[in-house]
Protein backbone atom coordinates (compact mmCIF):
# COMPACT_ATOMS: atom_id res chain seq x y z
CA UNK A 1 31.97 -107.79 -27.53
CA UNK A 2 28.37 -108.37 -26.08
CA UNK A 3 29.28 -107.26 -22.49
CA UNK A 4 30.96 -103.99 -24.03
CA UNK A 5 28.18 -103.42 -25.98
CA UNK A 6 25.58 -103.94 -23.22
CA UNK A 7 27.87 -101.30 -21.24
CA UNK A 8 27.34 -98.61 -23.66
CA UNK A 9 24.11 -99.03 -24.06
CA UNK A 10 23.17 -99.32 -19.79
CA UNK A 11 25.41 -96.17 -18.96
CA UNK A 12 23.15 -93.11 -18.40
CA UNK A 13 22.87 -90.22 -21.11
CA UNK A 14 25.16 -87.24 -19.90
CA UNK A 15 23.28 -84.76 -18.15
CA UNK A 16 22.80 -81.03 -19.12
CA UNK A 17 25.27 -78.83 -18.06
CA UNK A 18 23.98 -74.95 -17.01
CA UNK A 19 22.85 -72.77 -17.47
CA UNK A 20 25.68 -71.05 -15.29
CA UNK A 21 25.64 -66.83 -14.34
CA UNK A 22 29.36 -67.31 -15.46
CA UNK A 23 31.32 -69.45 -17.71
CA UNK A 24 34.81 -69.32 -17.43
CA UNK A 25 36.17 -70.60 -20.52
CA UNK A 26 39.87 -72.73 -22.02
CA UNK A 27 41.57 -71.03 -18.94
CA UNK A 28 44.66 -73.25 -17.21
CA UNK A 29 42.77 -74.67 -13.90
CA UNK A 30 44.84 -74.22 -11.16
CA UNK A 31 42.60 -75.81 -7.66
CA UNK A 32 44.84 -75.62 -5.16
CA UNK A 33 45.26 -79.47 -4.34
CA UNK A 34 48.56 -79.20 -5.81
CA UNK A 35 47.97 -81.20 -8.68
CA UNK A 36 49.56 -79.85 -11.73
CA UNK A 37 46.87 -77.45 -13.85
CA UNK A 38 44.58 -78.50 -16.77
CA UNK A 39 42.77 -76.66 -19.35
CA UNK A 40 39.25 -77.00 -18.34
CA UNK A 41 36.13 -74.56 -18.14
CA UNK A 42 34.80 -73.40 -14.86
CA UNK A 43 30.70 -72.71 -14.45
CA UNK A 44 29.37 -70.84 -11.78
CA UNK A 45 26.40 -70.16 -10.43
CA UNK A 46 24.96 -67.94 -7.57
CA UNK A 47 28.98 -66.81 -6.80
CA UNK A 48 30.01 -70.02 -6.22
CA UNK A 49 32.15 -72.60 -8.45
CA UNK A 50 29.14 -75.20 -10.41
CA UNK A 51 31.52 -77.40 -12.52
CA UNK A 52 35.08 -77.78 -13.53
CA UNK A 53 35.14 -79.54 -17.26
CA UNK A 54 34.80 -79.46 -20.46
CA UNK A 55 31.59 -77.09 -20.89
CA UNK A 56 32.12 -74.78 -23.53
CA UNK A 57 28.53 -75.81 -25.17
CA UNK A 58 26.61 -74.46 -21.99
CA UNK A 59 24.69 -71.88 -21.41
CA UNK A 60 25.95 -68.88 -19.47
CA UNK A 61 24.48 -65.44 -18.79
CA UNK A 62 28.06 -63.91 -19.01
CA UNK A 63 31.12 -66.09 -21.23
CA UNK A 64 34.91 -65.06 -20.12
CA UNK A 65 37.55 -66.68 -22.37
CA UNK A 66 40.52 -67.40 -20.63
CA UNK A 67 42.54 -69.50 -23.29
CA UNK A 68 46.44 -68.13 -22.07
CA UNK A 69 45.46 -66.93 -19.13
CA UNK A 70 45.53 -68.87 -15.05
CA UNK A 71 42.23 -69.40 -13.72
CA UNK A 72 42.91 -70.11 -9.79
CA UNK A 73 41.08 -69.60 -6.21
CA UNK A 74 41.93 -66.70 -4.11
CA UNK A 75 45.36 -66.10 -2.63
CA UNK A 76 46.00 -65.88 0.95
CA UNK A 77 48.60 -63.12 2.37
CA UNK A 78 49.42 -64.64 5.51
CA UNK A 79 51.68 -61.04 6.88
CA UNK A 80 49.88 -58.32 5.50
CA UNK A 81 50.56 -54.68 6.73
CA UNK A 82 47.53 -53.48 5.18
CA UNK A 83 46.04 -51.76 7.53
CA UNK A 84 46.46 -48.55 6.87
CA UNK A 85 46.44 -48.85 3.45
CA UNK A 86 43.15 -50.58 3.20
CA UNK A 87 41.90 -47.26 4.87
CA UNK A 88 43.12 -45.45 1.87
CA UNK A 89 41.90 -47.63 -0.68
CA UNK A 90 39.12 -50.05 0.69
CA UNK A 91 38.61 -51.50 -2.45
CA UNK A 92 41.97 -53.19 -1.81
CA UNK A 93 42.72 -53.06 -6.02
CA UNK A 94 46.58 -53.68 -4.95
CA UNK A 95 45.64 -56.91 -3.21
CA UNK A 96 42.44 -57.93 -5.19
CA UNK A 97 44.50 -57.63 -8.78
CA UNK A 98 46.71 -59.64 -8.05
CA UNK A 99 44.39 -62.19 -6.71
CA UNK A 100 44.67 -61.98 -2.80
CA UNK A 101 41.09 -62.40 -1.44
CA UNK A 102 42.33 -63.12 2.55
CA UNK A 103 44.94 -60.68 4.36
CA UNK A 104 46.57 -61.59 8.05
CA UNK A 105 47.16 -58.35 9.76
CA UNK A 106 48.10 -57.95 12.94
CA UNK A 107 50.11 -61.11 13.50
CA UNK A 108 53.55 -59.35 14.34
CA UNK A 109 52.10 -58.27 17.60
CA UNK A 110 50.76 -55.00 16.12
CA UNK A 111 47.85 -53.43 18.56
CA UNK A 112 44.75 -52.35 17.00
CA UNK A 113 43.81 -48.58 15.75
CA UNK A 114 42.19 -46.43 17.91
């Protein structure tokens, strides 16, 4: 009983979470190490991923709740034939929406535009 006691009382106080720019909130984490998802919250700060956790209670410029909804890194299309169409459209919304953030054109032996 003493040791658990002196165990509680030596282990640090958590630290502050935050503030983040964004706070992704209750979403179903999906990291891409294959493990199988989690509900967690996801914190991010200067465009780039803070914290995965529980952090609900921190401050964030901008709150997105995700509760239903897959929270996941950018999707790689490894044979894209988007190169015309990106010159169409180069917001890429058809790839971007569905949450492709890397296309492979070219790969097929294509040659490059003029």
């Amino acid at each position: 009983l003493l040791a658990l006691l002196a165990l509680i009382v030596a282990r640090p106080a958590a630290q502050p979470v935050g503030p983040f720019d964004v706070l992704i909130i209750g979403g179903r984490v999906i990291d891409g190490t294959g493990t199988p998802w989690r509900i967690a919250d996801v914190g991010i700060v200067g465009g780039r991923i803070a914290r995965i956790g529980r952090l609900a209670g921190a401050a964030a410029t901008r709150r997105i709740d995700a509760a239903g909804l897959v929270v996941a890194p950018g999707f790689v299309d490894p044979h894209a034939h988007a190169r015309d169409r990106l010159f169409d459209l180069p917001t890429a919304d058809g790839y971007v929406f569905q949450g492709i953030t890397t296309v492979v054109d070219g790969n097929d032996g294509s040659s490059p535009l003029p």
